[in-house]
Protein backbone atom coordinates (compact mmCIF):
# COMPACT_ATOMS: atom_id res chain seq x y z
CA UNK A 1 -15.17 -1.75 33.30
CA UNK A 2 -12.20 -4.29 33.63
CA UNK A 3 -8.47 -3.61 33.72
CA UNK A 4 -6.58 -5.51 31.32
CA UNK A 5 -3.27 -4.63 29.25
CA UNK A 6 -3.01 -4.56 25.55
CA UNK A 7 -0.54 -7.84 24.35
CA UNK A 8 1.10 -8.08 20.97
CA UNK A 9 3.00 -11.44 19.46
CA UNK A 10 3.91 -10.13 16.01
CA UNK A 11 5.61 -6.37 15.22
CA UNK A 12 2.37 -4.77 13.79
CA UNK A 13 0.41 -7.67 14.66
CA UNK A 14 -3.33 -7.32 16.35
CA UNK A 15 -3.36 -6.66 20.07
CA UNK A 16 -5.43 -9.06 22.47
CA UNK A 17 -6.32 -8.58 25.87
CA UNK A 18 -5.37 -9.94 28.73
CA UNK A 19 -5.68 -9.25 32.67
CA UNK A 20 -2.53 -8.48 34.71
CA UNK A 21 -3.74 -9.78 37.74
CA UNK A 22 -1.09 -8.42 40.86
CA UNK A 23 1.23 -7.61 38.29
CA UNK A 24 2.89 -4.23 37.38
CA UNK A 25 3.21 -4.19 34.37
CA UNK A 26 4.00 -1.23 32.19
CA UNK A 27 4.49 -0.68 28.34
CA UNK A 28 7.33 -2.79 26.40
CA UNK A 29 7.09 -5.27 29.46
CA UNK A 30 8.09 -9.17 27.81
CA UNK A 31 5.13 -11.33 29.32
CA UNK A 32 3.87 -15.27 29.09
CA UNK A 33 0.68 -15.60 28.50
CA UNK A 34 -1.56 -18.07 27.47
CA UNK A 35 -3.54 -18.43 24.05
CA UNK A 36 -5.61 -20.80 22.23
CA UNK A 37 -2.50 -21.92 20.44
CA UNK A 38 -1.21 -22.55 23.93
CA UNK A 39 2.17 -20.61 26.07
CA UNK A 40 3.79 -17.61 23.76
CA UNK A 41 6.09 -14.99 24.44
CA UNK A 42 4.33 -11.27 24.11
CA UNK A 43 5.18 -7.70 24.37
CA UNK A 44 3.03 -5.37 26.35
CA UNK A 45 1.93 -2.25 24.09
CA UNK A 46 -0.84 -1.05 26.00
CA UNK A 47 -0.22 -0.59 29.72
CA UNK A 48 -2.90 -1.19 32.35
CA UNK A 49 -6.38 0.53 31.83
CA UNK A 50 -10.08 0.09 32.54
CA UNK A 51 -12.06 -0.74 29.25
CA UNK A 52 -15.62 -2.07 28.86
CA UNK A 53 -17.10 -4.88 29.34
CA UNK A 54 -18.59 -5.47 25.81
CA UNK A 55 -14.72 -4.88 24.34
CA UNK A 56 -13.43 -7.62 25.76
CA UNK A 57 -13.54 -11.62 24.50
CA UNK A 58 -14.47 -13.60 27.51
CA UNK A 59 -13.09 -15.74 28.98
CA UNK A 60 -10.14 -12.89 29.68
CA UNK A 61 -7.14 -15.31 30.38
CA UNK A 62 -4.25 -13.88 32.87
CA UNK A 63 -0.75 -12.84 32.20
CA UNK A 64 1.42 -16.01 33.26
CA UNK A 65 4.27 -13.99 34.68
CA UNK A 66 6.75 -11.60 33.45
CA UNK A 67 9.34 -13.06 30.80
CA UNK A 68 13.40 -13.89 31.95
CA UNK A 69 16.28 -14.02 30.14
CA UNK A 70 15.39 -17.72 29.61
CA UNK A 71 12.78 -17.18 27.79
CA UNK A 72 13.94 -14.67 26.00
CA UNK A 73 16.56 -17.46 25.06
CA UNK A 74 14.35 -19.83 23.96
CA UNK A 75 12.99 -17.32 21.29
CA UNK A 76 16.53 -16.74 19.76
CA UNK A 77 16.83 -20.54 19.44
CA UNK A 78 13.48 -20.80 18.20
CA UNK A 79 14.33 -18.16 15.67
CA UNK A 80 17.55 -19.96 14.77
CA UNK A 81 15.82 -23.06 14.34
CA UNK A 82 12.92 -21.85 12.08
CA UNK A 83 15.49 -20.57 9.73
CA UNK A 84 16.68 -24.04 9.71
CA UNK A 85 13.20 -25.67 9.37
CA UNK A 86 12.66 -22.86 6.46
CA UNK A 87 15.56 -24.05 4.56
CA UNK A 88 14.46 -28.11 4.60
CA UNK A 89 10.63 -26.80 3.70
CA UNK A 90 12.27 -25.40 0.74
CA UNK A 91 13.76 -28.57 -0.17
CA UNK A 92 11.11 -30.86 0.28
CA UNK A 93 9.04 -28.78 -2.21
CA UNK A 94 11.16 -28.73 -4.80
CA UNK A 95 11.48 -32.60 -3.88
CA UNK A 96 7.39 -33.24 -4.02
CA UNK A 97 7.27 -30.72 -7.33
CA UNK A 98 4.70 -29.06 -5.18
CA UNK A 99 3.12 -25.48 -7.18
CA UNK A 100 3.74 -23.33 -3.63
CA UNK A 101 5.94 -20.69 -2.29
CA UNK A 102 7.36 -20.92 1.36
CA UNK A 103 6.86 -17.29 2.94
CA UNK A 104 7.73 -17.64 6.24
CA UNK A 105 8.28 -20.29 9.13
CA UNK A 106 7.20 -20.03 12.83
CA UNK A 107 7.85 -22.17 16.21
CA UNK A 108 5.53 -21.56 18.99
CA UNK A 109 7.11 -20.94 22.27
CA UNK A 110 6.74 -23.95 23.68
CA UNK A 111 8.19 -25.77 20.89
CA UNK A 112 4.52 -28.00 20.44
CA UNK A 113 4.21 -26.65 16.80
CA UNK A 114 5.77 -25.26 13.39
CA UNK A 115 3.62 -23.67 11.56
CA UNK A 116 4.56 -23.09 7.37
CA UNK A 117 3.10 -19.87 6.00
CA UNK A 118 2.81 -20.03 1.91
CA UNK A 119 1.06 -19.04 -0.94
CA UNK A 120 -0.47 -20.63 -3.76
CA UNK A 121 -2.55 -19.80 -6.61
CA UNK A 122 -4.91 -22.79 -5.70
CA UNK A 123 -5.54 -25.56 -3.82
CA UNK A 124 -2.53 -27.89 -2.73
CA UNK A 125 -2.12 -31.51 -2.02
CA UNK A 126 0.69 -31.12 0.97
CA UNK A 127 -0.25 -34.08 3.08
CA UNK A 128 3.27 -35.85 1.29
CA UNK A 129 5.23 -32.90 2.64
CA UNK A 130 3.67 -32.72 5.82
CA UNK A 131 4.33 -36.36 6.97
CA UNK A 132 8.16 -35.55 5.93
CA UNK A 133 8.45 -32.56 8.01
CA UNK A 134 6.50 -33.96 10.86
CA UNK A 135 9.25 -37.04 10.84
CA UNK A 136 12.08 -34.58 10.69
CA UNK A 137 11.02 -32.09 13.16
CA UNK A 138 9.30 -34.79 15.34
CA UNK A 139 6.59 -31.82 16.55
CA UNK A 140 2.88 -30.65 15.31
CA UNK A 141 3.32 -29.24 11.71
CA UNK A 142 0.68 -27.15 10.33
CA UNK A 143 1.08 -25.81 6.75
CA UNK A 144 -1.32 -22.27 6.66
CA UNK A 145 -1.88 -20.65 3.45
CA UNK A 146 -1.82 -17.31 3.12
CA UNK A 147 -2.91 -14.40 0.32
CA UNK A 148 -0.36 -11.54 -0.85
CA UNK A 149 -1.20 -9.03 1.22
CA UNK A 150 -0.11 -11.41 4.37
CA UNK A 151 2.88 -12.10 2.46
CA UNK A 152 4.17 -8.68 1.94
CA UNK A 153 3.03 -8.08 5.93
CA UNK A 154 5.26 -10.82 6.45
CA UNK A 155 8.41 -10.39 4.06
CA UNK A 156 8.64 -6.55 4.72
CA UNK A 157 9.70 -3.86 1.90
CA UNK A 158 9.34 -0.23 1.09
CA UNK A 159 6.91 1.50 -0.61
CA UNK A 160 6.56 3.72 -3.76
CA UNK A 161 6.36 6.72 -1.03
CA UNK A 162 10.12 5.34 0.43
CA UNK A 163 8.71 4.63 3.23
CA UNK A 164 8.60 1.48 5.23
CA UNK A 165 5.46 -0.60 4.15
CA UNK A 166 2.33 0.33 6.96
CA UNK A 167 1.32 -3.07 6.93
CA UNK A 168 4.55 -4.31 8.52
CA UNK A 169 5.32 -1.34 10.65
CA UNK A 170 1.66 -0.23 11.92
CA UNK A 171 -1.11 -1.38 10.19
CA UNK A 172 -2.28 -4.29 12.42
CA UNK A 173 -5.49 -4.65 10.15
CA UNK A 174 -6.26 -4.88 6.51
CA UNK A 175 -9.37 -2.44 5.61
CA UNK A 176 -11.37 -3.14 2.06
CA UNK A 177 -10.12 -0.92 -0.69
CA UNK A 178 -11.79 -0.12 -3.70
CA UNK A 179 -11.21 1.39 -7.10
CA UNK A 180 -13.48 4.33 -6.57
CA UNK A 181 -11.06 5.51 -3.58
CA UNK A 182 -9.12 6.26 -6.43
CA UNK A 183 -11.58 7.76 -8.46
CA UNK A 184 -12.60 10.37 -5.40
CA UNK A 185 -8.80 11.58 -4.82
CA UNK A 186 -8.54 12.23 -8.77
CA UNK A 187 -5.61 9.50 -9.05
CA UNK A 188 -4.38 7.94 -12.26
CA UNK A 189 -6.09 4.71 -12.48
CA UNK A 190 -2.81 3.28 -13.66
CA UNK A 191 -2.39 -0.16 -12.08
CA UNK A 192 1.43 0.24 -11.44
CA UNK A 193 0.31 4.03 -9.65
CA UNK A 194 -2.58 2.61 -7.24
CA UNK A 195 -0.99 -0.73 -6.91
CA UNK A 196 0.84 -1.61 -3.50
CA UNK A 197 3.97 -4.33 -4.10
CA UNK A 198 1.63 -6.96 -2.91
CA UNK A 199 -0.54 -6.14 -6.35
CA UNK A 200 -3.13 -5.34 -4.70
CA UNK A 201 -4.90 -1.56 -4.28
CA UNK A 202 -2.54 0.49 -1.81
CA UNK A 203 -3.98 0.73 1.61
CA UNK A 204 -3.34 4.24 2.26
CA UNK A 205 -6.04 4.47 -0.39
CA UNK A 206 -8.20 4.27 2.62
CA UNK A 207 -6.55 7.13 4.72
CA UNK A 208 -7.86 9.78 3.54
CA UNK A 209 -11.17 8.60 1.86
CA UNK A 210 -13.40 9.81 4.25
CA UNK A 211 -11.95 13.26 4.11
CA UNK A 212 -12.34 13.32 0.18
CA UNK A 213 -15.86 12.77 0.81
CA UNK A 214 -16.55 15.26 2.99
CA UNK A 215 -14.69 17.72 0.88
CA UNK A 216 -16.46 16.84 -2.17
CA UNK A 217 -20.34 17.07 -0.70
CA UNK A 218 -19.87 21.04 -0.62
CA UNK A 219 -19.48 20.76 -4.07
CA UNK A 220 -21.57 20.11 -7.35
CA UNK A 221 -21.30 17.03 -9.36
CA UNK A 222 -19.82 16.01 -12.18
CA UNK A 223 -21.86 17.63 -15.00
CA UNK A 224 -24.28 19.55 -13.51
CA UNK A 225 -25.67 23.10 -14.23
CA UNK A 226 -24.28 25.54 -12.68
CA UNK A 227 -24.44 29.80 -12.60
CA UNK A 228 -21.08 31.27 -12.95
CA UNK A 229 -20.17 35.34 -12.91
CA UNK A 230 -19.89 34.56 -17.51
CA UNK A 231 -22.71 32.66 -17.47
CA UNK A 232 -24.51 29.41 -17.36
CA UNK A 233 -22.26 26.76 -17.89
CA UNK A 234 -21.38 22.67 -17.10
CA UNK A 235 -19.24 21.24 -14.22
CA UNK A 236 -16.00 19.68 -15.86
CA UNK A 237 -14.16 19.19 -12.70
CA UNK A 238 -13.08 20.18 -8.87
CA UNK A 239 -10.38 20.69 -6.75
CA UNK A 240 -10.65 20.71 -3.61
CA UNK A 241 -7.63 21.97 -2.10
CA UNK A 242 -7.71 25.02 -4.60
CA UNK A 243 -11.37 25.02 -3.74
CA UNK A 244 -11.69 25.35 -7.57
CA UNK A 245 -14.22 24.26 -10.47
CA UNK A 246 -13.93 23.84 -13.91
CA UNK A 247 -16.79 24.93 -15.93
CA UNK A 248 -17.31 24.73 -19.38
CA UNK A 249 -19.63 27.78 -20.47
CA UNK A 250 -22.49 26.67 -22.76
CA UNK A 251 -22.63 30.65 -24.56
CA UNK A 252 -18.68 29.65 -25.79
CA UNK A 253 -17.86 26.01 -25.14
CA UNK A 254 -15.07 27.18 -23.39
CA UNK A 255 -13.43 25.92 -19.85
CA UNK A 256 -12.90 27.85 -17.38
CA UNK A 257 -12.01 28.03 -13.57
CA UNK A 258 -13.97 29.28 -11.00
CA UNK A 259 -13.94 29.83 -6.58
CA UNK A 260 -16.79 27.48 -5.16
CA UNK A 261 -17.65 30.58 -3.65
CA UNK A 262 -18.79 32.58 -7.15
CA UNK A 263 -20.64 29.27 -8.55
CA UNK A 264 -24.47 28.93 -7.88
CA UNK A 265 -26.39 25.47 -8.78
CA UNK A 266 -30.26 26.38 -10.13
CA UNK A 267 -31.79 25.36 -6.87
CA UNK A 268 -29.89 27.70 -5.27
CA UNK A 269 -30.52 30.66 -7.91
CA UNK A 270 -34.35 29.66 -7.21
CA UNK A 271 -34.28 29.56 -3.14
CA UNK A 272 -32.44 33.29 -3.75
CA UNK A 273 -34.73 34.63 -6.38
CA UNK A 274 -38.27 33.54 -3.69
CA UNK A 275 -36.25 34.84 -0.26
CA UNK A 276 -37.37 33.25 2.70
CA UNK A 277 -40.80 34.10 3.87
CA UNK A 278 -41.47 36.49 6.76
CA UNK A 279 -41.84 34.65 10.13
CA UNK A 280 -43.73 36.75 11.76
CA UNK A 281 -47.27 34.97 11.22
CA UNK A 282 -46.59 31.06 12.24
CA UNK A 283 -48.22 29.94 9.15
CA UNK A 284 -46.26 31.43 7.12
CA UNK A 285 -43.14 30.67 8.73
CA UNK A 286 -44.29 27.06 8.76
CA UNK A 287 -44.38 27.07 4.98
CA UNK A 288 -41.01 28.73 4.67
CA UNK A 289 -39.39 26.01 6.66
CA UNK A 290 -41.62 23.12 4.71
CA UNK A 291 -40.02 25.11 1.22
CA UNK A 292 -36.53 25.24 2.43
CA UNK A 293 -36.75 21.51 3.02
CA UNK A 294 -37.94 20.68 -0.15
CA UNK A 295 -35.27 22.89 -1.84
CA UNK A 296 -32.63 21.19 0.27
CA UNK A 297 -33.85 17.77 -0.77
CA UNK A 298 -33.77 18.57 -4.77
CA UNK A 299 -30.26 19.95 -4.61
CA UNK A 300 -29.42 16.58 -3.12
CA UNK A 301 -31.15 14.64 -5.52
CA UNK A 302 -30.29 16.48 -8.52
C-alpha cells in the first residue's frame, strides 16, 4: 500500500496520482506538481489515503509544494492570454482557408506551450498555421485534434434532461455506448431522442444498462411460449417496473397483460408436472439434481 492524493487539472477531468511527501494536504488544496507535460497547477480531490501497489503508475512523482497567490496569478493571466491566442487562431484560419474549427485554447503553467484543441472532419495540413502562431506567440505550439464528444466536454451545455451535461460536470471518462442500450430500456430509437448534443449516443445510456439486464433475465424472451391463467399464448412484451407481460393468446389472437408471477414458460410447466425426486436414497437424489440441471440449462437456451 502507498499513500498518495488524488490530483485533478481540468473540472471533470481524470484524476492522477501523486505522493504528498511531508505535506498536509487535504481536499480542494491548489498544488504544483510535476507531469510529463512538465510544472501545472492542480486541485487536490482526493485527500491522502493508502491504495495498492498495482493502482498506481510508477514512477509516482511528488507534489512540488502547495500553490500561492502567485501562482494562482499566473493562471488568470494565462487564462487571459489564451483568450487572446484563441482569437488570432481564429484568424489565421480563416487566413490559410483551413477546413477546421478552433474549440478551445490552453497555456501550460509554465508558459513552455499552447496547445490548440479543434475538430475536423479529416485530416489537416496545419504546418502553415503552426509556423505563424509559433512566430507570434514565440513558445511550443501544438495543434491537437479532437472528436465531438471532447468538444462538447470542453464547450459545456445542458442536456435534453435540463441538466448540466455529465461529461463536463462529472463524467471524467467516456464509456462505449451502443444502440442496443437503447433497445433494452424500451427507448424510441429516434436519433434526436437517444442522441446527446455532441451527436453521438447519450452517455447516461450506460447508467442504468446493467440494471436493465438484470431485470430482464427473470423474464421470458421476446416471443416465446408461455402458460398464462387463459391459456397458452406468445410473449409480445415486458415491463419491468410494472413487472408486467404482454401475451398474445394463440386460442383468440388477442393481447393481453399479465404479473410475471401468473406466467409459466414450458420448461417450467414440465419440471412442475415430474416434482423433484425423493432424496432419501442417494441415487435417486443424484438424478434429481442431474434433471434439475438439465431443466435449468434448456430454459436458458430456449
Amino acid at each position: 500500500m502507498t499513500q498518495v492524493v488524488g490530483v485533478r487539472f481540468k473540472p471533470a477531468g481524470k484524476v492522477y496520482f501523486f505522493d504528498p511527501g511531508d505535506l498536509k494536504l487535504i481536499e480542494n488544496d491548489n498544488v504544483i506538481v510535476e507531469t510529463i507535460r512538465g510544472i501545472e497547477f492542480g486541485q487536490v480531490v482526493n485527500g491522502p489515503r493508502e491504495v495498492p501497489d498495482e493502482q498506481i503508475v510508477h514512477p509516482l512523482k511528488q507534489v512540488i509544494r502547495e500553490a500561492t497567490q502567485e501562482d494562482k496569478k499566473i493562471i488568470k493571466e494565462n487564462k487571459e492570454q489564451e483568450q487572446e491566442a484563441f482569437n488570432i487562431c481564429v484568424e489565421k484560419i480563416v487566413q490559410h482557408n483551413l477546413p477546421m474549427k478552433l474549440v478551445s485554447v490552453e497555456k501550460t503553467f509554465d508558459g513552455n506551450k499552447i496547445i490548440f484543441y479543434f475538430t475536423a472532419e479529416g485530416r489537416v495540413d496545419f504546418r502553415d498555421l503552426v509556423k505563424d502562431l509559433a512566430s507570434i506567440f514565440r513558445t511550443r505550439i501544438e495543434l491537437r485534434q479532437i472528436g465531438v464528444r471532447d468538444e462538447a466536454k470542453m464547450l459545456g451545455g445542458l442536456g435534453c434532461c435540463g441538466r448540466e451535461l455529465c461529461c463536463c460536470s462529472w463524467l471524467s471518462d467516456f464509456n462505449s455506448v451502443s444502440i442496443r442500450m437503447a433497445k433494452d430500456q424500451n427507448l424510441s430509437l429516434n436519433p434526436s431522442k437517444i442522441s446527446g448534443i455532441c451527436g453521438r449516443l447519450m452517455c447516461c445510456l450506460k447508467f442504468e444498462s446493467e440494471v436493465y439486464e438484470e431485470a430482464k433475465e427473470k423474464f421470458p424472451k421476446i416471443d416465446t411460449k408461455v402458460m398464462t391463467p387463459d391459456g397458452v399464448g406468445k410473449v409480445c412484451n415486458v415491463n419491468i417496473f410494472k413487472q408486467t407481460i404482454q401475451v398474445e393468446l394463440t386460442s383468440s389472437e388477442i393481447i393481453k397483460e399479465y404479473f410475471l408471477k401468473d406466467i409459466s414458460t414450458q420448461d417450467e410447466e414440465v419440471s412442475n408436472e415430474h416434482g423433484a425426486p425423493s432424496s432419501d436414497n442417494n441415487e435417486h437424489g443424484n438424478q434429481g439434481e442431474q434433471y434439475d440441471n438439465r431443466s435449468k440449462k434448456d430454459e436458458e437456451s430456449y
